[in-house]
Protein backbone atom coordinates (compact mmCIF):
# COMPACT_ATOMS: atom_id res chain seq x y z
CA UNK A 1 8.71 95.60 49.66
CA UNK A 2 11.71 96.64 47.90
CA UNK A 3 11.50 96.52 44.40
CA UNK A 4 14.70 98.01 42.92
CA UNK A 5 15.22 98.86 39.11
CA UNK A 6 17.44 97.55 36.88
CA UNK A 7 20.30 100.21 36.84
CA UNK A 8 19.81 100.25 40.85
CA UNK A 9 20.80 96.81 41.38
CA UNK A 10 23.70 96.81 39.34
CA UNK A 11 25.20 100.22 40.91
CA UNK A 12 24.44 98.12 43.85
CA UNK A 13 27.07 95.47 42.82
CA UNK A 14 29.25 97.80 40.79
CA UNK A 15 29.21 100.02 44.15
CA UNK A 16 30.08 97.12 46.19
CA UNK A 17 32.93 95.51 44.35
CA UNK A 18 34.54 99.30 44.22
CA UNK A 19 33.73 99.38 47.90
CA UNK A 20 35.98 96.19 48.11
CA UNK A 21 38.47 97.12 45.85
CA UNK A 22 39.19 99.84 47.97
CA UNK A 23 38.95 98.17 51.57
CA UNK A 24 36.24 100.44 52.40
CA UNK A 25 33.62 98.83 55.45
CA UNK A 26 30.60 97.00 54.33
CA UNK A 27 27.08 97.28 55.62
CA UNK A 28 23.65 95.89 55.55
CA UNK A 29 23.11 93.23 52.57
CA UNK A 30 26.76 93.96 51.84
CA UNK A 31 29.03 91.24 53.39
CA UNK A 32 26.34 89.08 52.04
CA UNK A 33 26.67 90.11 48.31
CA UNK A 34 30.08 90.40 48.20
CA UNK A 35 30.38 86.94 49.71
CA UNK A 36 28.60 85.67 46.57
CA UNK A 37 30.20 88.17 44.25
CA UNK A 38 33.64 86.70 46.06
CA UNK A 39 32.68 82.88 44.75
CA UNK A 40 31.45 84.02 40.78
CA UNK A 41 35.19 85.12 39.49
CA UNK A 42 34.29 84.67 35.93
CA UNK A 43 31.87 88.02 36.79
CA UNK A 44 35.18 89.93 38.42
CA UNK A 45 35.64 91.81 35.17
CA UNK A 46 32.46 92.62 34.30
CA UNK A 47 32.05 94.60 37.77
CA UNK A 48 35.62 96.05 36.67
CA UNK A 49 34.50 98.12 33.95
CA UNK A 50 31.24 100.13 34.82
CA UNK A 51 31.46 102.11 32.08
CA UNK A 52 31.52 98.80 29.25
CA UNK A 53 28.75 96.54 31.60
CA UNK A 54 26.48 98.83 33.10
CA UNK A 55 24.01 98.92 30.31
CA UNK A 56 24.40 95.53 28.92
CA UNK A 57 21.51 93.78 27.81
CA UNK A 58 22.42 89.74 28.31
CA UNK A 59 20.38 87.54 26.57
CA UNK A 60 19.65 83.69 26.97
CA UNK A 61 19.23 83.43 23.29
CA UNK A 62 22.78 84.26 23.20
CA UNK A 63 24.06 81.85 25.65
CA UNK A 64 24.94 84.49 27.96
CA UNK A 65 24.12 84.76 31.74
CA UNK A 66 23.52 87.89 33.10
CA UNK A 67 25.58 88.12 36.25
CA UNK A 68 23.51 91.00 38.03
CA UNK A 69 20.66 88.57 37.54
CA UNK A 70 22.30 85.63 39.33
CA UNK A 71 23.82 87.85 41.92
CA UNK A 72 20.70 89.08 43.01
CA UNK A 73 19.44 85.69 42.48
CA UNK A 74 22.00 84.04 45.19
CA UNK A 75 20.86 86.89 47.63
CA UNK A 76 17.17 85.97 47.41
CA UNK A 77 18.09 82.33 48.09
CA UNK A 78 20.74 83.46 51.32
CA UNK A 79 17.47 85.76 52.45
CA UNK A 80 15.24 83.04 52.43
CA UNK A 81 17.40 80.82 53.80
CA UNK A 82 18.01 83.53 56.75
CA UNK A 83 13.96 83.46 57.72
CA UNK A 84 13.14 80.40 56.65
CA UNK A 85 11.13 81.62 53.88
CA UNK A 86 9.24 79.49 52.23
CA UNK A 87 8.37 77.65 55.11
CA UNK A 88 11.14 74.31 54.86
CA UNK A 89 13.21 75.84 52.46
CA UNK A 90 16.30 75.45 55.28
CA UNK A 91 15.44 72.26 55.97
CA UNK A 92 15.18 71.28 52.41
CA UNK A 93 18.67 73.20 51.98
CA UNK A 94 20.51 71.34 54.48
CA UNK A 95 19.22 67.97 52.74
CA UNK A 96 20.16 69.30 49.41
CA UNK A 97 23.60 70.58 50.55
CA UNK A 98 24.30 66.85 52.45
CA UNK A 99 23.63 65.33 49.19
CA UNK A 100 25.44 67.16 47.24
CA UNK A 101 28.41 68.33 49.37
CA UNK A 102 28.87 71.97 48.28
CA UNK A 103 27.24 74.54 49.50
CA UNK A 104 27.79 76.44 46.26
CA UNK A 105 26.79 73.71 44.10
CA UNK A 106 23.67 73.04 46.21
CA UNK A 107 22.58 76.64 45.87
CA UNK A 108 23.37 77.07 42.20
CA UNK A 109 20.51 74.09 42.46
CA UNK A 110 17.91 76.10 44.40
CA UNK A 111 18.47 78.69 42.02
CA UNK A 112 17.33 77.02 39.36
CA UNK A 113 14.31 76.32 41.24
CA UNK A 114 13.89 79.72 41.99
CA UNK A 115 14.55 80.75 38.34
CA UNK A 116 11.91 78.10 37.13
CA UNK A 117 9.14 79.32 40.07
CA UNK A 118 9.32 82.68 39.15
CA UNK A 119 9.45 82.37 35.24
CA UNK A 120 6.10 79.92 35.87
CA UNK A 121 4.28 82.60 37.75
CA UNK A 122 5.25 85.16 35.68
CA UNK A 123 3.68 83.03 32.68
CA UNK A 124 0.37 81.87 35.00
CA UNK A 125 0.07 85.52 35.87
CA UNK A 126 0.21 84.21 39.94
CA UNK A 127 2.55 84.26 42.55
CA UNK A 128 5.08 82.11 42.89
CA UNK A 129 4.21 78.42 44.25
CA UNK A 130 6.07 77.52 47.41
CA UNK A 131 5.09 74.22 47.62
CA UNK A 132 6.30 73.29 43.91
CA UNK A 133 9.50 75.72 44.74
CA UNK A 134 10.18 73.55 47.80
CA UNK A 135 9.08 70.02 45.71
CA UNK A 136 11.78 71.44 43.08
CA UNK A 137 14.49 71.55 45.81
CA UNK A 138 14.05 68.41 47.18
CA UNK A 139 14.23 66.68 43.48
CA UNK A 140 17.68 68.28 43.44
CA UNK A 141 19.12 66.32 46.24
């Protein structure tokens, strides 16, 4: 499994965007990031200046949201949607984006979820729960 570091995901994203910037081809996970990078604007000039946001620590306590975090985030969710992993998480998806009628707004939704799942396992010392994950989503809709 690959488990990348802190500073590797964000030259990930700060590659990408400079990638874009300069109409250079995408591959692999890229169209997919920069599809979500594409929708988060207010993150635009963070990935801008390298230099000022590469080592910046965002904190909740702060009332900050650390957009490497929710980028990476979004690209779990678009992953599992791809494979269907959890079991029913695209089915649940497709009920959750019905109801609410944007697909952003439905997965800014399941990332909560996905936020809460992993913050409870990493508290329970256990993996994450798919079935309260999935029970999570379908409160959403």
């Amino acid at each position: 499994m690959f488990n990348p570091s802190r500073d590797q995901v964000r030259d990930f994203f700060f590659d990408l965007w400079a990638k874009y910037r300069a109409s250079v081809a995408l591959e692999g996970l890229e169209p997919t990031a920069l599809d979500i990078v594409l929708r988060h604007p207010e993150y635009h000039p963070v990935l801008d200046d390298r230099s000022r946001y590469g080592a910046k620590d965002w904190t909740p306590q702060d009332g900050e949201t650390n957009p490497f975090l929710h980028f990476s985030l979004h690209l779990a969710i678009a992953e599992q949607l791809a494979i269907d992993q959890p079991p029913g998480i695209k089915g649940e998806f497709e009920r959750l984006l019905t109801a609410k009628g944007d697909r952003h707004e439905a997965e800014h939704a399941v990332l909560d979820c996905l936020g809460e799942t992993v913050w409870q396992a990493q508290r329970n010392g256990t993996g994450p729960d798919a079935n309260a994950y999935l029970d999570c989503i379908r409160r959403k809709a």
